[in-house]
C-alpha atoms as a PDB file:
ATOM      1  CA  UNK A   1     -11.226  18.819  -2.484  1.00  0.00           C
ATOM      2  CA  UNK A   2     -12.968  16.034  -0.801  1.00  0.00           C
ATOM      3  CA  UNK A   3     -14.473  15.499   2.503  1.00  0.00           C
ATOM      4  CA  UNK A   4     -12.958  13.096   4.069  1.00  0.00           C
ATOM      5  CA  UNK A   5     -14.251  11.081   7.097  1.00  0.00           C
ATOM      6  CA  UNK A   6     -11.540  12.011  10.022  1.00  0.00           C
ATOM      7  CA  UNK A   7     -10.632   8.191  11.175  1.00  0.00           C
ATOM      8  CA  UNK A   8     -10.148   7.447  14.754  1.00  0.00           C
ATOM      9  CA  UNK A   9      -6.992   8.080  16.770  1.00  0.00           C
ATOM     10  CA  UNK A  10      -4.202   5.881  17.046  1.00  0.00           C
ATOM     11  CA  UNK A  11      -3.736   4.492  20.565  1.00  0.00           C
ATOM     12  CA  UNK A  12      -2.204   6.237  23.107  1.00  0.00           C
ATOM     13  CA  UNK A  13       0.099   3.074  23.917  1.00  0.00           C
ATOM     14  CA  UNK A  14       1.041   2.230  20.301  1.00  0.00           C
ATOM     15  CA  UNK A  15       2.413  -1.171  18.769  1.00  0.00           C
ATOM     16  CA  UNK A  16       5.630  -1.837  19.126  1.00  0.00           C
ATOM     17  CA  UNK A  17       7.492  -0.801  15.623  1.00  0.00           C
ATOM     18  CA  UNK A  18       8.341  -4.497  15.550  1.00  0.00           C
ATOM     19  CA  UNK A  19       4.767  -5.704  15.383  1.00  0.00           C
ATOM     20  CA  UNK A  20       3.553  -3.336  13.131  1.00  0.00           C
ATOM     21  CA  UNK A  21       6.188  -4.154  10.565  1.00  0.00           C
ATOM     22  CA  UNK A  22       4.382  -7.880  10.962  1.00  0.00           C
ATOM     23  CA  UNK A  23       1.081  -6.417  10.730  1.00  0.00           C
ATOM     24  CA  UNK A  24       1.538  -5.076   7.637  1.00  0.00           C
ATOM     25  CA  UNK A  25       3.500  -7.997   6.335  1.00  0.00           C
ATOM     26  CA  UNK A  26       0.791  -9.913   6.718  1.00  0.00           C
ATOM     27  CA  UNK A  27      -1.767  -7.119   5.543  1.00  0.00           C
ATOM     28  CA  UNK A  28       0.465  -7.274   2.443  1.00  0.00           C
ATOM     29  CA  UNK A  29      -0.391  -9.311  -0.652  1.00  0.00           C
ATOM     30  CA  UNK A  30       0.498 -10.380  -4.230  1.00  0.00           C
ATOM     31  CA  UNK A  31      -1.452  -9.220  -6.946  1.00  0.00           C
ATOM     32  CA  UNK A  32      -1.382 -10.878 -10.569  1.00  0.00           C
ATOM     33  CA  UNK A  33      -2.879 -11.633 -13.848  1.00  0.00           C
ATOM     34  CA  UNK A  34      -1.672 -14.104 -16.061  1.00  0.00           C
ATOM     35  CA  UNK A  35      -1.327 -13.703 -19.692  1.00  0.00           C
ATOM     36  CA  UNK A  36      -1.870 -17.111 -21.435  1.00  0.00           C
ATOM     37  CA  UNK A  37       1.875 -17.070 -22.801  1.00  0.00           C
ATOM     38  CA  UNK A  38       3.660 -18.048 -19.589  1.00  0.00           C
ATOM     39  CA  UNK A  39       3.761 -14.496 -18.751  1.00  0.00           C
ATOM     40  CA  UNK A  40       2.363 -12.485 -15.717  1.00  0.00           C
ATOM     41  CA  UNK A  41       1.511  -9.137 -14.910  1.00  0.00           C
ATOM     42  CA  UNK A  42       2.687  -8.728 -11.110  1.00  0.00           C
ATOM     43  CA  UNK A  43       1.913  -6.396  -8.471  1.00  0.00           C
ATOM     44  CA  UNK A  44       1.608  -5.662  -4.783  1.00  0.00           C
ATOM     45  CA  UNK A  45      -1.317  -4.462  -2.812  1.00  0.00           C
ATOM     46  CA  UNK A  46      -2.448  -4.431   0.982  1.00  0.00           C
ATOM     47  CA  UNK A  47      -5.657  -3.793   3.325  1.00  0.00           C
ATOM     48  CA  UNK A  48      -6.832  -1.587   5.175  1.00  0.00           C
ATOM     49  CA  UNK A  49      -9.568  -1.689   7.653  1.00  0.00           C
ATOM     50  CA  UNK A  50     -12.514   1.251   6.488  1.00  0.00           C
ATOM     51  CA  UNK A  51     -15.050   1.306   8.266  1.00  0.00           C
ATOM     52  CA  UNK A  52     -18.544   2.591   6.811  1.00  0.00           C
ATOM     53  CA  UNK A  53     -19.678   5.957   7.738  1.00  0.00           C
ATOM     54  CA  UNK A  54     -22.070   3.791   9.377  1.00  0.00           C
ATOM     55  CA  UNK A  55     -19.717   1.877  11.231  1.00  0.00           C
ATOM     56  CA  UNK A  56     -19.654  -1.625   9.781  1.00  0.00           C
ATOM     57  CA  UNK A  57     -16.330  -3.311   9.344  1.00  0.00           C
ATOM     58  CA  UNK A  58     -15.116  -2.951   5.422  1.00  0.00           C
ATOM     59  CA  UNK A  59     -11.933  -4.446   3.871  1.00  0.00           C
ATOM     60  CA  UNK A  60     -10.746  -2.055   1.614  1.00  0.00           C
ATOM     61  CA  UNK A  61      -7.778  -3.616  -1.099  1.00  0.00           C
ATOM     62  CA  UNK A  62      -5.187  -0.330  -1.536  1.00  0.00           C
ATOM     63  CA  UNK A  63      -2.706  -0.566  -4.861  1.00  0.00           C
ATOM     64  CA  UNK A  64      -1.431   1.024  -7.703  1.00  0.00           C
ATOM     65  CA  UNK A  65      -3.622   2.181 -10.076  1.00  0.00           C
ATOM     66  CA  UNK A  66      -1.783   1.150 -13.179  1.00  0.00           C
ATOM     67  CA  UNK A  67      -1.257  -2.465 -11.633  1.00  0.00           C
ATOM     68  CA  UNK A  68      -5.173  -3.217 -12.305  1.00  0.00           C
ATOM     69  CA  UNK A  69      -5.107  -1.112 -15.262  1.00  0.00           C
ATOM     70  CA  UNK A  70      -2.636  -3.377 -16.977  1.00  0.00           C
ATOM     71  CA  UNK A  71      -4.617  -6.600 -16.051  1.00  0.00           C
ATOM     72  CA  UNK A  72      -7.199  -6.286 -18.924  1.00  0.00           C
ATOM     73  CA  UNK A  73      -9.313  -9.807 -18.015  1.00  0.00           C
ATOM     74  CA  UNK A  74     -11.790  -9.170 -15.404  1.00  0.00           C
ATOM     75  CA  UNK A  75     -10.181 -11.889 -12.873  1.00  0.00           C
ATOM     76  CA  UNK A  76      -6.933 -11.970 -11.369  1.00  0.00           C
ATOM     77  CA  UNK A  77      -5.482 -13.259  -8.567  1.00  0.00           C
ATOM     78  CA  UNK A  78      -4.740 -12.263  -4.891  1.00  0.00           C
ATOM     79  CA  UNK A  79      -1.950 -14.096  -3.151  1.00  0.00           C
ATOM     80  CA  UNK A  80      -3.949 -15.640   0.465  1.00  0.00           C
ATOM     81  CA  UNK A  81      -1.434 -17.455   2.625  1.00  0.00           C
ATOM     82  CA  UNK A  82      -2.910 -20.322   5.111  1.00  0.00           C
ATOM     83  CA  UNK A  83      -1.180 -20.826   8.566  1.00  0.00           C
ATOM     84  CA  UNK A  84      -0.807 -25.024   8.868  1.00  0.00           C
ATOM     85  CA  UNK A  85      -1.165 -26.867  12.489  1.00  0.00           C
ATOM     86  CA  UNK A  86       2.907 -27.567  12.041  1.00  0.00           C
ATOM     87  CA  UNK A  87       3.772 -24.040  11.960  1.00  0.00           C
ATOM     88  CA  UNK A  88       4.506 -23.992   8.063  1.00  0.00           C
ATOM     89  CA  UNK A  89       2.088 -21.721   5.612  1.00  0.00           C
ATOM     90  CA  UNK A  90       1.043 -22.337   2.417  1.00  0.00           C
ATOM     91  CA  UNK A  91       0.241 -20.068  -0.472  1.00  0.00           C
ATOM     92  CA  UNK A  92      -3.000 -19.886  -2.353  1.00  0.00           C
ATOM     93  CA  UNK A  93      -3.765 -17.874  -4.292  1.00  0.00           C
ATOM     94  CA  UNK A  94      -7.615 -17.075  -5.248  1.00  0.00           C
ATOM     95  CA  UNK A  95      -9.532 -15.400  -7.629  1.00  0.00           C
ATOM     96  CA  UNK A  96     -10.428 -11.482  -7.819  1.00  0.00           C
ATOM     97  CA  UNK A  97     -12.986 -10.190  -9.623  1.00  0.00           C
ATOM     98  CA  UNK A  98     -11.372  -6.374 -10.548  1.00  0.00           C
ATOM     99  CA  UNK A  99     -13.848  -6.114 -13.687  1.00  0.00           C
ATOM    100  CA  UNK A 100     -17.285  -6.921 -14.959  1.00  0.00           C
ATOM    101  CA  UNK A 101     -18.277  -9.006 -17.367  1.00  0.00           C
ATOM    102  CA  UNK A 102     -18.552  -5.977 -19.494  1.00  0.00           C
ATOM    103  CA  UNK A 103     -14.958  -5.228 -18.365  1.00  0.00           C
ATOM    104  CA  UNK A 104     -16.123  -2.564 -16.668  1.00  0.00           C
ATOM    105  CA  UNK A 105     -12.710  -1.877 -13.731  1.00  0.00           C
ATOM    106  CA  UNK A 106     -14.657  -2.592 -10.183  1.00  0.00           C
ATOM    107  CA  UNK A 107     -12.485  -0.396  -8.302  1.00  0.00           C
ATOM    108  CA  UNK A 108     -11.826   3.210  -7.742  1.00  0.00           C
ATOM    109  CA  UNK A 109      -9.384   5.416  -8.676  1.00  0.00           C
ATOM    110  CA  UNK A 110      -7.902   8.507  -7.553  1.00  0.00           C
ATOM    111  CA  UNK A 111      -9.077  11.023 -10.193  1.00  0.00           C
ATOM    112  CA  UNK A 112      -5.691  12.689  -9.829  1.00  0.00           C
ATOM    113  CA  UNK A 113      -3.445  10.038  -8.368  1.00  0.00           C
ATOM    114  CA  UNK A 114      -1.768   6.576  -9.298  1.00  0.00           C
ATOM    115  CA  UNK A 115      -4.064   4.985  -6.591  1.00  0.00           C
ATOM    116  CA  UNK A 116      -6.524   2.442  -6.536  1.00  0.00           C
ATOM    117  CA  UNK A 117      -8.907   0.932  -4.242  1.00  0.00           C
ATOM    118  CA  UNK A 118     -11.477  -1.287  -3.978  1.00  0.00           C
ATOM    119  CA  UNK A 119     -13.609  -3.264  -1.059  1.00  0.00           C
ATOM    120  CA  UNK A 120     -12.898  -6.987  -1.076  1.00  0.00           C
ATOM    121  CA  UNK A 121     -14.282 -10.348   1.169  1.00  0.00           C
ATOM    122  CA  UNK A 122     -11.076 -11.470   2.612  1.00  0.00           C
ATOM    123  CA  UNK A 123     -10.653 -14.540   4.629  1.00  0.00           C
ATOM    124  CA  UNK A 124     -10.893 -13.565   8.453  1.00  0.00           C
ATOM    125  CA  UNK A 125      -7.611 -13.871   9.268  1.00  0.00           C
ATOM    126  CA  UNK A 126      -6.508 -11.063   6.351  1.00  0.00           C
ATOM    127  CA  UNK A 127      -9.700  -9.197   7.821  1.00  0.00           C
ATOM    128  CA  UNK A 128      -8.065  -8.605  11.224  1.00  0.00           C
ATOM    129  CA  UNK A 129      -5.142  -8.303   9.569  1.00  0.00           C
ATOM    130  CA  UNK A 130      -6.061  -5.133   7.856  1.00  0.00           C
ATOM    131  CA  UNK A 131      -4.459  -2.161   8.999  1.00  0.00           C
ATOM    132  CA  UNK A 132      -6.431   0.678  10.754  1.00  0.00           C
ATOM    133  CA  UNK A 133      -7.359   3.913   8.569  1.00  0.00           C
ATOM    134  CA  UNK A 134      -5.675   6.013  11.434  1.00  0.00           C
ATOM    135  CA  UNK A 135      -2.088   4.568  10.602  1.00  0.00           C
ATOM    136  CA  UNK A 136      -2.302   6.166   7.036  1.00  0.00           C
ATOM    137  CA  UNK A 137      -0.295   9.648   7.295  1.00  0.00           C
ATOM    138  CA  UNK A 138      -2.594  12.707   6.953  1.00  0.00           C
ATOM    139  CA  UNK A 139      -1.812  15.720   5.046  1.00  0.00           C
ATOM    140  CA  UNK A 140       0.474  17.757   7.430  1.00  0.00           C
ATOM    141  CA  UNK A 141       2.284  14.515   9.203  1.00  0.00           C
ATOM    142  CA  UNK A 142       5.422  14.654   7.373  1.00  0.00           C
ATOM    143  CA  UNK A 143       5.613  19.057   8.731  1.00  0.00           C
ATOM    144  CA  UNK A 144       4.172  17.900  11.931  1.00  0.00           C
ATOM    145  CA  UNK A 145       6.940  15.379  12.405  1.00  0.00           C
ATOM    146  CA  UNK A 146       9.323  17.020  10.960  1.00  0.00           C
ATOM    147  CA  UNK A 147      10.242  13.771   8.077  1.00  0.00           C
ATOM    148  CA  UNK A 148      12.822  15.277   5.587  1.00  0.00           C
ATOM    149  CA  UNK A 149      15.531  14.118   3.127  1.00  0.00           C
ATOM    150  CA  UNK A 150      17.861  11.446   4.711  1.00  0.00           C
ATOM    151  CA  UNK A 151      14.661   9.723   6.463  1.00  0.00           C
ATOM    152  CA  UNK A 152      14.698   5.970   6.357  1.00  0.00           C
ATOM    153  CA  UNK A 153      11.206   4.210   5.486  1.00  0.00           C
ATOM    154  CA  UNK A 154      10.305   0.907   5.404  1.00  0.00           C
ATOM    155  CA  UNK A 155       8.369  -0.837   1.639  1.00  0.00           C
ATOM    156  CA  UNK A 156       7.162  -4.557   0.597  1.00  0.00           C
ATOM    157  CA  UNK A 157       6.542  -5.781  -2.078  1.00  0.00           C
ATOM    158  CA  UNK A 158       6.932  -8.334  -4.715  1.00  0.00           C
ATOM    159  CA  UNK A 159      10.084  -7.726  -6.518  1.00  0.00           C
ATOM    160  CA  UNK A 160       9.529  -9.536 -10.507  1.00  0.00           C
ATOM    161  CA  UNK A 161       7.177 -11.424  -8.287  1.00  0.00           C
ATOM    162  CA  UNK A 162       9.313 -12.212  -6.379  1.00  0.00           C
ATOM    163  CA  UNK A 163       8.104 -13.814  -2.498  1.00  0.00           C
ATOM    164  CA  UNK A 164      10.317 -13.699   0.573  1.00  0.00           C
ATOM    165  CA  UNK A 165       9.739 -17.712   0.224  1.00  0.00           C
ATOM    166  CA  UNK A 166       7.598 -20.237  -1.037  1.00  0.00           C
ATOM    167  CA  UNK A 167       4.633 -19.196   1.643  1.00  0.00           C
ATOM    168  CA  UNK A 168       3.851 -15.675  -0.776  1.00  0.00           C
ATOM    169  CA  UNK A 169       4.993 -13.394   1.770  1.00  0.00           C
ATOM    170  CA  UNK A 170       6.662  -9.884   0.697  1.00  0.00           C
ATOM    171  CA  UNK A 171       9.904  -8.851   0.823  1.00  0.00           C
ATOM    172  CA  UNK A 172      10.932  -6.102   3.020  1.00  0.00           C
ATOM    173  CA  UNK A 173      13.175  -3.355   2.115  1.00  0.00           C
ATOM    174  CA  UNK A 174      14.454   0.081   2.960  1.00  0.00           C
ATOM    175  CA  UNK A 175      15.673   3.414   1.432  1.00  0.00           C
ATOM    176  CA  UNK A 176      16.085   7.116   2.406  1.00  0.00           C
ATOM    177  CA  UNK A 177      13.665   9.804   1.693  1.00  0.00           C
ATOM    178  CA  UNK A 178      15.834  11.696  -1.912  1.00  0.00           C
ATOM    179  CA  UNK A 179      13.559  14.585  -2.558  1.00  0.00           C
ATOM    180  CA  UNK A 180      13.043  18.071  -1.271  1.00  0.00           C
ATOM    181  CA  UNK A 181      10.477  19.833  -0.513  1.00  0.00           C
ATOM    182  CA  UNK A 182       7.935  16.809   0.864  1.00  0.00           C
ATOM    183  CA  UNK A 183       5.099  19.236   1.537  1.00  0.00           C
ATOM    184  CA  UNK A 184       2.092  20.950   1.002  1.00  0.00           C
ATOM    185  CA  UNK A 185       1.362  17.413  -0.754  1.00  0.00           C
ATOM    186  CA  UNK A 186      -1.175  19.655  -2.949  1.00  0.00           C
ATOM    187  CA  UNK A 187       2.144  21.213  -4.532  1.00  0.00           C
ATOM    188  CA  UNK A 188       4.230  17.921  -4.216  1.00  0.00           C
ATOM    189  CA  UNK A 189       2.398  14.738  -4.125  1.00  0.00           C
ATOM    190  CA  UNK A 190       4.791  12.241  -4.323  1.00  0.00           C
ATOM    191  CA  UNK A 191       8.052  11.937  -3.102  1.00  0.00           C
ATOM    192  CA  UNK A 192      11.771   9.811  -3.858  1.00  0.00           C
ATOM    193  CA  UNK A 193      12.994   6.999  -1.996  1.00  0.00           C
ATOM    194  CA  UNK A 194      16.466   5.852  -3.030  1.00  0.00           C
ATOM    195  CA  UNK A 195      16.192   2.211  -2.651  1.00  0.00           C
ATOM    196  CA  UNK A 196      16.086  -0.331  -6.091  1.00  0.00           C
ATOM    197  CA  UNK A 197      12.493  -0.433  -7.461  1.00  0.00           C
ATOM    198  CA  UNK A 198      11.758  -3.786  -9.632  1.00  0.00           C
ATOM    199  CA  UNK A 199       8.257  -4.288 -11.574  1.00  0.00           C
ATOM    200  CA  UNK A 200       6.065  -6.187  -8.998  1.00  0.00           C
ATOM    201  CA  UNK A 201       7.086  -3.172  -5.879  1.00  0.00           C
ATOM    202  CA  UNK A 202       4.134  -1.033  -7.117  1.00  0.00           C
ATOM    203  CA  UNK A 203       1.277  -0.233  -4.986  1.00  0.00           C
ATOM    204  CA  UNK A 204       3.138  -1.767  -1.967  1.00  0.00           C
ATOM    205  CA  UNK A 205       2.870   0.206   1.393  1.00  0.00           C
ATOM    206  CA  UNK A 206       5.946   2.645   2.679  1.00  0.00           C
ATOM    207  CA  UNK A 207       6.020   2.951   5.759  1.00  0.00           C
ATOM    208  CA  UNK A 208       8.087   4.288   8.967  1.00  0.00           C
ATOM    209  CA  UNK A 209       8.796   2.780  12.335  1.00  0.00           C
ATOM    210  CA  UNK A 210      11.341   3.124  15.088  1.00  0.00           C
ATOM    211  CA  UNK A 211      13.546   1.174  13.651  1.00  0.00           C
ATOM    212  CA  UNK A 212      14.046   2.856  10.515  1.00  0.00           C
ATOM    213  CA  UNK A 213      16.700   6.106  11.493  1.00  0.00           C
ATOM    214  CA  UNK A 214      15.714   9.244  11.311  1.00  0.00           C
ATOM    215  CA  UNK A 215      17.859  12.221  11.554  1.00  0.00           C
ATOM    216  CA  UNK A 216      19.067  13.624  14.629  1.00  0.00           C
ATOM    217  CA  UNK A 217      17.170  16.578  16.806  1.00  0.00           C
ATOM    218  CA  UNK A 218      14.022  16.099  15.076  1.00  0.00           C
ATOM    219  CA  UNK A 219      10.638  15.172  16.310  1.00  0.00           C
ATOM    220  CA  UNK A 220      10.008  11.456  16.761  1.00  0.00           C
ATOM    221  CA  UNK A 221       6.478  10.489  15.837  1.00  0.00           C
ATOM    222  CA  UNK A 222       4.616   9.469  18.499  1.00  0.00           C
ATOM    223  CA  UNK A 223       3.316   6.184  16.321  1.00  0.00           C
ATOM    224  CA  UNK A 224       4.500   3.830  12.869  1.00  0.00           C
ATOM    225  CA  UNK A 225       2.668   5.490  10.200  1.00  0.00           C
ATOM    226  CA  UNK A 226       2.332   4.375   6.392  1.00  0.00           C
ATOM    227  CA  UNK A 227       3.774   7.334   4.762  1.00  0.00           C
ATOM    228  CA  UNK A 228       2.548   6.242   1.142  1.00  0.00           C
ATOM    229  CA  UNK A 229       2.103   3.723  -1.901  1.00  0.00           C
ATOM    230  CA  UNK A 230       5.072   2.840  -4.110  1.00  0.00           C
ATOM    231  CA  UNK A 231       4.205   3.461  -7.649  1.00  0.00           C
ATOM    232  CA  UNK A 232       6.962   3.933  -9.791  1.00  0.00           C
ATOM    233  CA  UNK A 233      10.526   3.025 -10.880  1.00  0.00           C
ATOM    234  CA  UNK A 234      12.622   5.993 -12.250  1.00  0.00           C
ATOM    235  CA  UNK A 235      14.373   5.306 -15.271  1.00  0.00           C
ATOM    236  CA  UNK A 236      16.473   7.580 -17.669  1.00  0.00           C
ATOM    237  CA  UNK A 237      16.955   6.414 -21.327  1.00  0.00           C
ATOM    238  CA  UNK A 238      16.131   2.967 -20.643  1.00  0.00           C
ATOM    239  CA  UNK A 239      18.405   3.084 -17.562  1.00  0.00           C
ATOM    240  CA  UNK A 240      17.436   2.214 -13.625  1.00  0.00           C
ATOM    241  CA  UNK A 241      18.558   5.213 -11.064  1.00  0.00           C
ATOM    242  CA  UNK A 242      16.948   2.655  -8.347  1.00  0.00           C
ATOM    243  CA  UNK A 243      14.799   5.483  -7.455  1.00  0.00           C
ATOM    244  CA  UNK A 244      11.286   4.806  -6.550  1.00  0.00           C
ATOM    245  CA  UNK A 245       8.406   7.554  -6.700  1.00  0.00           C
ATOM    246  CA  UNK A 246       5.862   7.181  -3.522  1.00  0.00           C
ATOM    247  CA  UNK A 247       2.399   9.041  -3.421  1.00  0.00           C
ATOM    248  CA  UNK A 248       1.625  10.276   0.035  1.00  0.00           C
ATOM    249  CA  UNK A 249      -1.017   8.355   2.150  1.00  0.00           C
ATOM    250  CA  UNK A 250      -3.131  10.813   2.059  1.00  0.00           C
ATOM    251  CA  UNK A 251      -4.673  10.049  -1.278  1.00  0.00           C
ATOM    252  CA  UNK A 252      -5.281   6.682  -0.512  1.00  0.00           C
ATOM    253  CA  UNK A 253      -7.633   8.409   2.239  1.00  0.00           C
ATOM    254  CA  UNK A 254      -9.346  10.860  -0.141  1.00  0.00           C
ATOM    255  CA  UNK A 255      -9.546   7.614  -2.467  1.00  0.00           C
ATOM    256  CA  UNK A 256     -11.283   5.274   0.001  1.00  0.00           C
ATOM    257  CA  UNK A 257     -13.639   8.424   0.583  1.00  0.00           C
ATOM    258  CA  UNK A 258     -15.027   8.689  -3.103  1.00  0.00           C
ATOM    259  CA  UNK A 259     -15.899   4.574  -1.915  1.00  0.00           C
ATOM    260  CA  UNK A 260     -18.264   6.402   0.320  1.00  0.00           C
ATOM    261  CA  UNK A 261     -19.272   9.107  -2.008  1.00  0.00           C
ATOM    262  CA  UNK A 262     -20.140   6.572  -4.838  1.00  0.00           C
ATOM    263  CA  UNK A 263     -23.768   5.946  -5.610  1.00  0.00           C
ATOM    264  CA  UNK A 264     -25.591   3.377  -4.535  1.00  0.00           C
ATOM    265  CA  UNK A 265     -26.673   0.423  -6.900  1.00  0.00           C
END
């Protein structure tokens, strides 16, 4: 068990579903490492705004596990886009230093989970960008709102690396919640969404808002929520079932905790 820091409430007036679908579009970024042989290793991640127990603002980077694990130099790259005065964006892409010189991995993992995180200096508009700790889904959200099989949610990512367009935004997609039971998360902690799953999706956000449906005479949330981080394709003998496995949000709390819970230098 860990003790983790109880985050602030969401508003009472919440975002319209609409603008936090944008928000986390732009809180959403590419990952990758290239390989020297024209090849890349691609994946997604996105930020989150942690504060300190202290207070101060902190940027924390949320992803995959295995997509840093499978980027053995210690720099990648993290996929910045710049708003122009015309309106257009461009995409540039920067360094990220994810290992020591030793090669020792500079973030954390989940010591149970496919989940990674680690605090990064983003350019101020990514900063503000980041989403709030209180939109990740806590351990008894899915009961308390009653989300089942049949559920739409929301994912982005970066499909074979794949960008909506030449600016490096992600692509948006849906699928409905395939797996039952959902909960305790301790018993089941990751679910199915039925939606096509492509290298490059992992440790993108899944999310739910308004306008994904939701099945009739249940509880509506009162607020979007991220319900969890994408990390897996399903495949059978080779085969795609266009299945992807989610872990629930909730470990990406308890992982941004250990942040906290790590020694100082």
């Amino acid at each position: 068990m860990f003790a983790i820091q109880i985050p602030p409430e969401p508003p009472s007036q919440p975002a319209p579903a609409w603008d936090l679908t944008l928000g986390l579009i732009n809180a959403t970024v590419q990952l990758d490492q290239p390989d020297g042989n024209g090849q890349r290793t691609v994946g997604t991640g996105f930020l989150v705004e942690a504060p300190r127990p202290d207070g101060t603002p902190r940027t924390v980077l949320v992803t995959a596990a295995h997509v840093l694990e499978r980027m053995p130099e210690a720099e990648a790259r993290i996929g910045w886009r710049v708003a122009l005065p015309d309106g257009s964006w461009r995409f540039t892409p920067e360094p990220l230093r994810i290992r020591e010189a030793d090669l020792t991995p500079v973030w954390t993992r989940h010591p149970e989970r496919d989940v990674a995180v680690m605090e990064i200096v983003a350019p101020e508009t990514f900063a503000r960008a980041a989403i709030p700790l209180g939109w990740l889904a806590g351990p008894d959200a899915f009961d308390t709102w009653q989300v089942g099989p049949g559920d739409e949610l929301l994912s982005l990512g970066f499909p074979r690396g794949l960008s909506a367009n030449r600016a490096g935004f992600p692509i948006l997609r849906v699928g409905r919640i395939a797996s039952w039971p959902l909960t305790p998360i301790s018993a089941f902690p990751t679910f199915l969404l039925d939606f096509p799953v492509f290298a490059g999706n992992s440790g993108g956000p899944v999310f739910w808002t308004p306008t994904a449906r939701k099945r009739p005479d249940t509880v509506l949330p009162p607020h979007p929520f991220i319900a969890g981080v994408l990390v897996q394709e399903v495949l059978v003998a080779g085969e795609r079932l266009e299945i992807g496995v989610v872990t629930h949000a909730d470990y990406v709390r308890e992982a941004i905790a250990l942040l906290d819970a790590a020694p100082g230098p």
